[in-house]
N, C-alpha and C. Protein backbone atom coordinates (compact mmCIF):
# COMPACT_ATOMS: atom_id res chain seq x y z
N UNK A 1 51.71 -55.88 120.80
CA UNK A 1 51.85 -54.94 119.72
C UNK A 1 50.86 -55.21 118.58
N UNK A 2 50.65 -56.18 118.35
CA UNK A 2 50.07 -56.95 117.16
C UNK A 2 48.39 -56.33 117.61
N UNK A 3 47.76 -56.40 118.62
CA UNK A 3 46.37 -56.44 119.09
C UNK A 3 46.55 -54.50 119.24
N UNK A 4 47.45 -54.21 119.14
CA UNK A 4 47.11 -52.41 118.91
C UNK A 4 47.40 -52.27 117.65
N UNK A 5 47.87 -52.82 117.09
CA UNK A 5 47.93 -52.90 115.38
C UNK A 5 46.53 -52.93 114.55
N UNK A 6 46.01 -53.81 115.12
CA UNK A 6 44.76 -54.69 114.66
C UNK A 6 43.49 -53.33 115.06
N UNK A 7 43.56 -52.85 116.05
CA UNK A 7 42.76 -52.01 116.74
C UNK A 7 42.46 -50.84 115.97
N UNK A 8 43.73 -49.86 116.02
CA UNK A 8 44.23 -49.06 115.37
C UNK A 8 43.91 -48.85 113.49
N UNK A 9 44.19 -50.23 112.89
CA UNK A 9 43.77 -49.83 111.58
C UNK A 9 42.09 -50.20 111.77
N UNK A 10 41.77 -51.25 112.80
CA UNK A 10 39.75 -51.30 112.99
C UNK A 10 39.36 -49.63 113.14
N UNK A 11 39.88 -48.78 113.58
CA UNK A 11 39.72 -47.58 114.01
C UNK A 11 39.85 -46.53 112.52
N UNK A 12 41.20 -47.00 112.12
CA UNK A 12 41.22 -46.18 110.59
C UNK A 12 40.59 -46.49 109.66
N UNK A 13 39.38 -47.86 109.87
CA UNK A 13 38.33 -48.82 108.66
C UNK A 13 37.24 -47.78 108.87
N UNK A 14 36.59 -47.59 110.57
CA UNK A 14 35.51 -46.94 110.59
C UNK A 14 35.71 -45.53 110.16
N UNK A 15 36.83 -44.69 110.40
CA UNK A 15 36.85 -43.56 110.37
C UNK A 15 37.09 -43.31 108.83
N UNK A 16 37.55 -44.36 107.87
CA UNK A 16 37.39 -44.20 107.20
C UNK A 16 36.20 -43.97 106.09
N UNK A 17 35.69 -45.19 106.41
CA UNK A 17 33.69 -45.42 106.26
C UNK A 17 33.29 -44.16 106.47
N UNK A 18 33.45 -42.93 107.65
CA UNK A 18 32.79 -42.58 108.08
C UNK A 18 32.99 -41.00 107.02
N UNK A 19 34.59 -40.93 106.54
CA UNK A 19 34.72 -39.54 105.97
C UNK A 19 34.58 -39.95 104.32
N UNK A 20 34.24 -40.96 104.04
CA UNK A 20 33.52 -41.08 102.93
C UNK A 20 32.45 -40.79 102.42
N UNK A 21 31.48 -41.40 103.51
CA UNK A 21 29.74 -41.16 103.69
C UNK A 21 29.58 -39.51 103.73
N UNK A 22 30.67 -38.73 104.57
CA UNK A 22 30.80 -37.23 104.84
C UNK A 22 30.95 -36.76 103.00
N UNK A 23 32.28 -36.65 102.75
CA UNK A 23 32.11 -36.57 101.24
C UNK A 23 31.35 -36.79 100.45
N UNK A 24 30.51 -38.02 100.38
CA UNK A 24 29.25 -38.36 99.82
C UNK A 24 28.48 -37.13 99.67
N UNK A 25 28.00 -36.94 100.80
CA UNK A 25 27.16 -35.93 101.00
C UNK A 25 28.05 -34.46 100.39
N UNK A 26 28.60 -34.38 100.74
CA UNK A 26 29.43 -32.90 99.85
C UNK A 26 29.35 -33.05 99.16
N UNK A 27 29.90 -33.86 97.70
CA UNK A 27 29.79 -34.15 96.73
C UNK A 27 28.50 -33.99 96.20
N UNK A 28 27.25 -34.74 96.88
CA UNK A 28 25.71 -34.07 96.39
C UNK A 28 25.87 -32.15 96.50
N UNK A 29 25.95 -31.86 97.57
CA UNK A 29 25.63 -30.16 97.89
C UNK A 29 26.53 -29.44 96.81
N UNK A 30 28.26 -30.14 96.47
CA UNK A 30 28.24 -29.76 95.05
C UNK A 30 27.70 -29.58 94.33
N UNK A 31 27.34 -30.87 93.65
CA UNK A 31 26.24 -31.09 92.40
C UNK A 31 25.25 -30.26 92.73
N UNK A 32 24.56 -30.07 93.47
CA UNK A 32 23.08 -29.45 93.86
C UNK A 32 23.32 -27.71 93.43
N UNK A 33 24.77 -26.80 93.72
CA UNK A 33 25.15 -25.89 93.80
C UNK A 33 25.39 -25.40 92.19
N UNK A 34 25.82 -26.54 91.52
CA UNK A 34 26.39 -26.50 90.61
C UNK A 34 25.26 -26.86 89.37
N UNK A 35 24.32 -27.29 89.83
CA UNK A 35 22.99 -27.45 88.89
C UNK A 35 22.13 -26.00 88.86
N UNK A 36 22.08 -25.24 90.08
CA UNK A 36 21.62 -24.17 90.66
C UNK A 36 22.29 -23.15 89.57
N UNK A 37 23.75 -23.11 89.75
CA UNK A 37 24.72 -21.88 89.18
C UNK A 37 24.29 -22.38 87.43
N UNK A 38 24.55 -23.45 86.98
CA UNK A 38 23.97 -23.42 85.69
C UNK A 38 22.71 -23.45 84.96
N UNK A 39 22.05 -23.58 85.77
CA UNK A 39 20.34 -23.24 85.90
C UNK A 39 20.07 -25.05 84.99
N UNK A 40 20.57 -26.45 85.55
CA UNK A 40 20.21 -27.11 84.86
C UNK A 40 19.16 -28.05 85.71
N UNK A 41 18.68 -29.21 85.68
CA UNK A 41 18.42 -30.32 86.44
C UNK A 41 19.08 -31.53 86.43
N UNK A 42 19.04 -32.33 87.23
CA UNK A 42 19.77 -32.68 88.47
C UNK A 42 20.24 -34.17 87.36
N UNK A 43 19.23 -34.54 86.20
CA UNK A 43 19.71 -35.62 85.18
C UNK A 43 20.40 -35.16 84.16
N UNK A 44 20.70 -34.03 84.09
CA UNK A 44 21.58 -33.01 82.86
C UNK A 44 23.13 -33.41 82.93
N UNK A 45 23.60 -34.05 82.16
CA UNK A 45 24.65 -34.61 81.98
C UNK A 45 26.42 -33.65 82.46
N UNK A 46 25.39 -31.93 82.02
CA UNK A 46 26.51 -30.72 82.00
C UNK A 46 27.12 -30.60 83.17
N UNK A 47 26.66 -31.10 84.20
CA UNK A 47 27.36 -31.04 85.42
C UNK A 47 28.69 -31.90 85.78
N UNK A 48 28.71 -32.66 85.25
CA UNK A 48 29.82 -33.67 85.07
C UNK A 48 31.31 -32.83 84.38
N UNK A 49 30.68 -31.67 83.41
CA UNK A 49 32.00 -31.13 82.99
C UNK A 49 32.47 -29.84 83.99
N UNK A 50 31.62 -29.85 84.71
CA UNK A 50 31.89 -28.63 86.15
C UNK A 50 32.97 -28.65 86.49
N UNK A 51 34.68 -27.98 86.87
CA UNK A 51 35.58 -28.29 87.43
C UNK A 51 35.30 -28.38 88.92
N UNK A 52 34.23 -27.87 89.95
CA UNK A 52 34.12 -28.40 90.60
C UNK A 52 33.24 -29.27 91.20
N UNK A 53 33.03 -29.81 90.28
CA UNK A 53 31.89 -31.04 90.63
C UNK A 53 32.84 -32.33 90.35
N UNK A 54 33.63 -31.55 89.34
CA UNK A 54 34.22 -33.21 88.67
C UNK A 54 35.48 -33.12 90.03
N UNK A 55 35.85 -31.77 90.76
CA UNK A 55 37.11 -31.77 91.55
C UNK A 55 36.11 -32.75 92.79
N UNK A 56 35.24 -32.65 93.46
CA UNK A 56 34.34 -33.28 94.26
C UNK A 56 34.20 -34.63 94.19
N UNK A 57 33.74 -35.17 92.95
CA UNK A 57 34.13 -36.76 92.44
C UNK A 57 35.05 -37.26 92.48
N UNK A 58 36.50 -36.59 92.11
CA UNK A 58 37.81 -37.40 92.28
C UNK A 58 38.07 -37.24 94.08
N UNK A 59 37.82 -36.23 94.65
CA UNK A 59 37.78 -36.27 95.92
C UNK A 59 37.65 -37.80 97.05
N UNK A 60 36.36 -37.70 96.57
CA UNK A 60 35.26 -38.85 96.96
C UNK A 60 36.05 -40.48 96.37
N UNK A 61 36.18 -40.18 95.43
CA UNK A 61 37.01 -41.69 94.56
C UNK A 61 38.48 -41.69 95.55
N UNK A 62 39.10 -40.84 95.42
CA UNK A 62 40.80 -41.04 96.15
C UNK A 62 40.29 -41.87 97.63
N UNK A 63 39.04 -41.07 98.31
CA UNK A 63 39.02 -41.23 99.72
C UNK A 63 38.52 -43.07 99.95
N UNK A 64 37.28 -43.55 98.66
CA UNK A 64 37.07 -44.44 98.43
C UNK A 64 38.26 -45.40 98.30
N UNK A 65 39.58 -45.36 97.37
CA UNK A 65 40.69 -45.90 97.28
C UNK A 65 41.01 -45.85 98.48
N UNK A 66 40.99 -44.95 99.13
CA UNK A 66 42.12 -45.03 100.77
C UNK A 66 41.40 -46.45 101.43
N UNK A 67 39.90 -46.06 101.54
CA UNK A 67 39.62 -46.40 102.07
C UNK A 67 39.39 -48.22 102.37
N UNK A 68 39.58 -48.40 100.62
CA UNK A 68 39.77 -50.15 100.07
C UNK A 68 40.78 -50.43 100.64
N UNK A 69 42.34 -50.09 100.55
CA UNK A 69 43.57 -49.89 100.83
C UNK A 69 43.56 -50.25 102.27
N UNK A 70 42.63 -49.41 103.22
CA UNK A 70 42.92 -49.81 105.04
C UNK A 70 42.10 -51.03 104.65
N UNK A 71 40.67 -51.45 104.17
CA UNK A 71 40.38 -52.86 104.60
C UNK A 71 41.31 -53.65 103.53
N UNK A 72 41.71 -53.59 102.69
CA UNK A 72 42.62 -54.45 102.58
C UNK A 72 43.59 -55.35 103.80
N UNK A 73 44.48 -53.78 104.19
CA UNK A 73 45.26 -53.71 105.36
C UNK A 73 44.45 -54.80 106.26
N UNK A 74 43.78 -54.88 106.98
CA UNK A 74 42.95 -55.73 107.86
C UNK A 74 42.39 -56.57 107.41
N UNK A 75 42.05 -56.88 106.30
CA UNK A 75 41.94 -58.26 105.84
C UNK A 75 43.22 -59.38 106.17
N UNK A 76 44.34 -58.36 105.43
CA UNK A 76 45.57 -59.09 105.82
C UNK A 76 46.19 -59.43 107.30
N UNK A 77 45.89 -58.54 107.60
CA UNK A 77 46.00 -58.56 109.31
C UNK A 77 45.74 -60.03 110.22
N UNK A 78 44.16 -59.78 109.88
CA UNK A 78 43.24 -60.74 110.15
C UNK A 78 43.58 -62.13 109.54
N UNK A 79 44.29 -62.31 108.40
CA UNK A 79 44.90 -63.49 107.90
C UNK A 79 45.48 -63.68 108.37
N UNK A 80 46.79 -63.16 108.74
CA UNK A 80 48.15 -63.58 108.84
C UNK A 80 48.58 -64.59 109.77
N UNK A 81 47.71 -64.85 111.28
CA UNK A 81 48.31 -65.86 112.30
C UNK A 81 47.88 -66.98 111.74
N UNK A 82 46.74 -67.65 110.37
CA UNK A 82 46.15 -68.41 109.98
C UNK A 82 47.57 -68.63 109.16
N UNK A 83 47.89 -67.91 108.41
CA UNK A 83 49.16 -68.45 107.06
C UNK A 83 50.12 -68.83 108.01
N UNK A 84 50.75 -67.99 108.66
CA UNK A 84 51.27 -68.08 109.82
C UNK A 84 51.37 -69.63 110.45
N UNK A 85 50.96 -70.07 110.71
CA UNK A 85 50.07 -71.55 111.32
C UNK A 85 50.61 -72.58 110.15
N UNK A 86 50.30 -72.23 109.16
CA UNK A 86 50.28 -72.80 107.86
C UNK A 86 51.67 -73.65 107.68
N UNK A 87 52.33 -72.28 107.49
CA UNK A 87 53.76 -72.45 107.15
C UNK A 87 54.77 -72.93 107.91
N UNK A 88 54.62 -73.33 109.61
CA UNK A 88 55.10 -73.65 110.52
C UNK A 88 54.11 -75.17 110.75
C-alpha cells in the first residue's frame, strides 16, 4: 500500500509541476491580452490592477500552493520509515 502511496503522490508532484508551468504560460497570454486591450507596454505597472490579470496571478499562486503542499506530502512520505526506525 505504502509503495502506491508513494507513486501516486510522485505522479500528483509531476502533474503538478506540469499544470503550473501550463498556467505560467496563460498567465503571460493574459498579461500580453491585457497590455494589448489597454494599449500599454509590457513594464507598465497598470496591468497589475486588471481584474483579469490579477484573477490569472492568484490562479497561478493557489496552483503554486497546491503544488508546495503535494511536495511537502512526499517529503514526508519519503521520511517517515527513517523516523520510523528512529523511534523503535
Amino acid at each position: 500500500m505504502r509503495a502506491e502511496a508513494m507513486k501516486a503522490v510522485e505522479t500528483a508532484a509531476r502533474g503538478a509541476w506540469a499544470a503550473e508551468t501550463a498556467v505560467a504560460v496563460w498567465a503571460a497570454e493574459v498579461r500580453q491580452r491585457v497590455e494589448v486591450r489597454l494599449g500599454i507596454g509590457m513594464d507598465d505597472p497598470r496591468a497589475w490592477e486588471d481584474p483579469e490579470y490579477a484573477s490569472a496571478l492568484d490562479t497561478y499562486a493557489e496552483l503554486g500552493r497546491a503544488r508546495e503542499r503535494i511536495e511537502w506530502v512526499l517529503v514526508a512520505m519519503k521520511r517517515e520509515p527513517e523516523t520510523a526506525a528512529k523511534e523503535h
